[in-house]
Protein backbone atom coordinates (compact mmCIF):
# COMPACT_ATOMS: atom_id res chain seq x y z
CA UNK A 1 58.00 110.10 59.21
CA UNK A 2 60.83 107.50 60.13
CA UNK A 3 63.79 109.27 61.77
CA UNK A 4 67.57 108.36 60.15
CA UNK A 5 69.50 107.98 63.63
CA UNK A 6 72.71 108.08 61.18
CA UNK A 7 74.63 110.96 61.06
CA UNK A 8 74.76 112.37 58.02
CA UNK A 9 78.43 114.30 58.58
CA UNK A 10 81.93 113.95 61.11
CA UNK A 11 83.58 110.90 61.92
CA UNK A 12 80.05 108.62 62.48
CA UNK A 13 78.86 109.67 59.14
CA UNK A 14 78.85 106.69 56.34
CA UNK A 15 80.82 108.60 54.19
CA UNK A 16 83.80 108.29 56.89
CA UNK A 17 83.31 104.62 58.05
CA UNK A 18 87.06 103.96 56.55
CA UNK A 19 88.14 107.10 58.70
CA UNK A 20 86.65 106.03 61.58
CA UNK A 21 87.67 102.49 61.60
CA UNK A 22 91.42 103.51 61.16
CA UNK A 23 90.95 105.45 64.31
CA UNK A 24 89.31 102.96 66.13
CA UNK A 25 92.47 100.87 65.65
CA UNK A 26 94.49 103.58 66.74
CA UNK A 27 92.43 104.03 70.01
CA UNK A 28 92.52 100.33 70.27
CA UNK A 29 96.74 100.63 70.18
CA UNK A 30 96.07 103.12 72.87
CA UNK A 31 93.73 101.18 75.07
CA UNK A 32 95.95 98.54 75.27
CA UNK A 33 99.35 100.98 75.53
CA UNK A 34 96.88 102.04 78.99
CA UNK A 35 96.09 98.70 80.05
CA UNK A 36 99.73 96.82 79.53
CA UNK A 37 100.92 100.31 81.39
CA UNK A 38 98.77 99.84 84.63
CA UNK A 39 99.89 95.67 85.29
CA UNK A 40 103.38 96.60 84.86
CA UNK A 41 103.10 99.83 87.09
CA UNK A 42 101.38 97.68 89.68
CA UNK A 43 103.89 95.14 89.31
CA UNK A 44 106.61 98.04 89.56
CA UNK A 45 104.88 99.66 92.53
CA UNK A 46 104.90 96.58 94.72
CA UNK A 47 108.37 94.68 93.94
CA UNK A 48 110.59 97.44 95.31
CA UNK A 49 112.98 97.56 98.57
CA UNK A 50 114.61 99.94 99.78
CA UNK A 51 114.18 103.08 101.41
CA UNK A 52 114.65 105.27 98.49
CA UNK A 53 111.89 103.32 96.76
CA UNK A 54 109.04 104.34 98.82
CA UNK A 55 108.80 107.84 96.71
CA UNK A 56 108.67 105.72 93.39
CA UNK A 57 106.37 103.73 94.99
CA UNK A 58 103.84 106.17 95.74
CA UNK A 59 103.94 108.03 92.53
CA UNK A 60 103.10 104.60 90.49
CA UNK A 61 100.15 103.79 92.84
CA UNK A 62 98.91 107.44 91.81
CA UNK A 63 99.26 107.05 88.40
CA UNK A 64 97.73 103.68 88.43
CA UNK A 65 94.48 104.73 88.65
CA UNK A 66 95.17 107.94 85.98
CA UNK A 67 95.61 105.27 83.48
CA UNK A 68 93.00 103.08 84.22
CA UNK A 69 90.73 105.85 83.70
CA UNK A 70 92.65 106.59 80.14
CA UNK A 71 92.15 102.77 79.14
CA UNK A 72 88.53 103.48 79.99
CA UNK A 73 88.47 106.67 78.28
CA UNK A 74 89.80 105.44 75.05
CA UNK A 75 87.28 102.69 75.93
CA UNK A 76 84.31 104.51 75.67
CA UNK A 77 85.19 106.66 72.94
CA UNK A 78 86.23 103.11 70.94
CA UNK A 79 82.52 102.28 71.40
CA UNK A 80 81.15 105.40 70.94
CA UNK A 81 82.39 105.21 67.18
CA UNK A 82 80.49 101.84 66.83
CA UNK A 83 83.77 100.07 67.60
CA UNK A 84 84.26 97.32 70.17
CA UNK A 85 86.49 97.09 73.47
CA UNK A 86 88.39 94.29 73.03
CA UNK A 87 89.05 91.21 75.62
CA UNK A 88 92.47 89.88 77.09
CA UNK A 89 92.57 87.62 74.62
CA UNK A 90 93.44 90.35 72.10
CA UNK A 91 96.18 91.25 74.53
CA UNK A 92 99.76 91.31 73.24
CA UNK A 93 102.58 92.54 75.49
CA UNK A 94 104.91 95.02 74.40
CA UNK A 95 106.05 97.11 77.12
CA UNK A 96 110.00 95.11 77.68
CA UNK A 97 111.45 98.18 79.26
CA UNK A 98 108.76 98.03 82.30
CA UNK A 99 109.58 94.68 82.91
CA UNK A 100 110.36 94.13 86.49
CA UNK A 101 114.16 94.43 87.37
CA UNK A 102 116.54 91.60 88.33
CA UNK A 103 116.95 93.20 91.42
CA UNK A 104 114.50 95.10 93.78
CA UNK A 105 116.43 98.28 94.77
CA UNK A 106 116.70 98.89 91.02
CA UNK A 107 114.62 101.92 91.43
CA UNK A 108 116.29 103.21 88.15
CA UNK A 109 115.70 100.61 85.80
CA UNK A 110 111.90 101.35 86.92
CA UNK A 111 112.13 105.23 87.04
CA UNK A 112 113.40 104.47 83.10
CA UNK A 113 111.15 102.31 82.02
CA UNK A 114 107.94 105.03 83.30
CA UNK A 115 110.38 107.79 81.06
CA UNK A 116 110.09 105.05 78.15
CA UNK A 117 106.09 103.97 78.46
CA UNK A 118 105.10 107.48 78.74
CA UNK A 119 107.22 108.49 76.37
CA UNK A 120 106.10 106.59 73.72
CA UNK A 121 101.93 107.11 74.82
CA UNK A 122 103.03 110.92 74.19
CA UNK A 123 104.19 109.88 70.48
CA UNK A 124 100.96 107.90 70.06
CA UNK A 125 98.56 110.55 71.49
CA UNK A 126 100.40 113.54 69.66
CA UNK A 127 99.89 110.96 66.59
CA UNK A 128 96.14 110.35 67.49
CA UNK A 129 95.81 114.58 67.63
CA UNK A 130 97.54 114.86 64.26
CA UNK A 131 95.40 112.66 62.65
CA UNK A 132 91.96 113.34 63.96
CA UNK A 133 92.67 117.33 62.89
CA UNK A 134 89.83 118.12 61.01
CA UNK A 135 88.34 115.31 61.28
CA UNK A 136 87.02 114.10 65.22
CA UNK A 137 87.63 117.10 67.49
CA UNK A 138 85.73 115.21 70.48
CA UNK A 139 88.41 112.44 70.05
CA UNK A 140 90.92 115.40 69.46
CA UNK A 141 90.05 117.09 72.38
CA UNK A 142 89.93 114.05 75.00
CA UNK A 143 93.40 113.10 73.68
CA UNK A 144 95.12 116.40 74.34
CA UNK A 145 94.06 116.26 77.78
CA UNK A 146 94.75 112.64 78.58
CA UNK A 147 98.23 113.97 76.88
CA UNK A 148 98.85 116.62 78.93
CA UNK A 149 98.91 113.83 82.05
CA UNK A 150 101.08 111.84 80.44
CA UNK A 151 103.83 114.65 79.68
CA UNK A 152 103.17 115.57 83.61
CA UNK A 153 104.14 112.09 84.60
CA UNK A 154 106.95 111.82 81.78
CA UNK A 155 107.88 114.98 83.92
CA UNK A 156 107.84 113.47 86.91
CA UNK A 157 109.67 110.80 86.47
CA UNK A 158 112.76 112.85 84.53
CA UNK A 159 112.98 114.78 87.61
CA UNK A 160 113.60 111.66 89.74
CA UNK A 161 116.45 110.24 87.11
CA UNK A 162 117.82 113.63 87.40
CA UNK A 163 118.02 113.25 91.41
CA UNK A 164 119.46 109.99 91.10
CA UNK A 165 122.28 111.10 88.24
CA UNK A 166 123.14 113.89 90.28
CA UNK A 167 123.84 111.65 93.34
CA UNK A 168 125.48 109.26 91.55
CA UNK A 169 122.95 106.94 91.23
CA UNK A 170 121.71 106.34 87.56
């Protein structure tokens, strides 16, 4: 008796393939939201001067290596679905607002520009959960928690604008 290693229901069932390859492409757009995120917060956590930007610093090197391990989640769960990673040369930059500032004690233009990328990974995620309801709770369920970092480091990162408003700084 030959075994059918196809599923025959969810997301990796036939009768979804359209399903699945729409979110595919929407974990792609998430992968790369991950990826683009960690070269400009490495880029953000070593241009800096200044003695107030040491705490900025430190909380970008952290986060760093969260998101690398969301680009590798959304990764794996990409080819888990029968998808494929994609290379650099699928790469398109869109993250302007985490572009490095003109000048290096412009802690604020970088403490904004973490409020804007993680921002707009919590409207993709909260998108992602939305759309896989019913549908892919294992995707579902990996993408709440990878949201819940990002809404602690949105967090994070509100508190320090706050600091800097109140001092007169932002």
């Amino acid at each position: 008796m030959a075994t059918d290693t196809t599923p025959r229901q969810g997301i990796l069932s036939e009768e979804m393939r359209a399903e699945r390859e729409e979110l595919i492409a929407l974990l792609t757009k998430a992968y790369w939201m991950e990826m683009e995120t960690v070269m400009s917060y490495i880029a953000n956590s070593i241009n800096p001067d200044g003695v107030r930007a040491q705490e900025i610093i430190e909380s970008l090197e952290e986060d760093i290596q969260e998101e690398l391990g969301h680009a590798r989640q959304f990764g794996t769960r990409i080819k888990e679905l029968y998808g494929v990673v994609p290379g650099s040369s699928d790469f398109q930059a869109e993250q302007t607002y985490l572009q490095p500032p003109d000048e290096q004690t412009d802690i604020v233009h970088v403490i904004k520009g973490v409020i804007e990328a993680e921002s707009g990974a919590i409207e993709h995620y909260n998108h992602i959960i939305e759309w896989t309801e019913g549908k892919d709770p294992v995707t579902q369920d990996m993408v709440i928690s990878i949201l819940r970092d990002e809404e602690g480091h949105r967090r994070l990162f509100e508190g320090f604008l706050r600091e800097y408003k109140a001092e007169g700084l932002a």
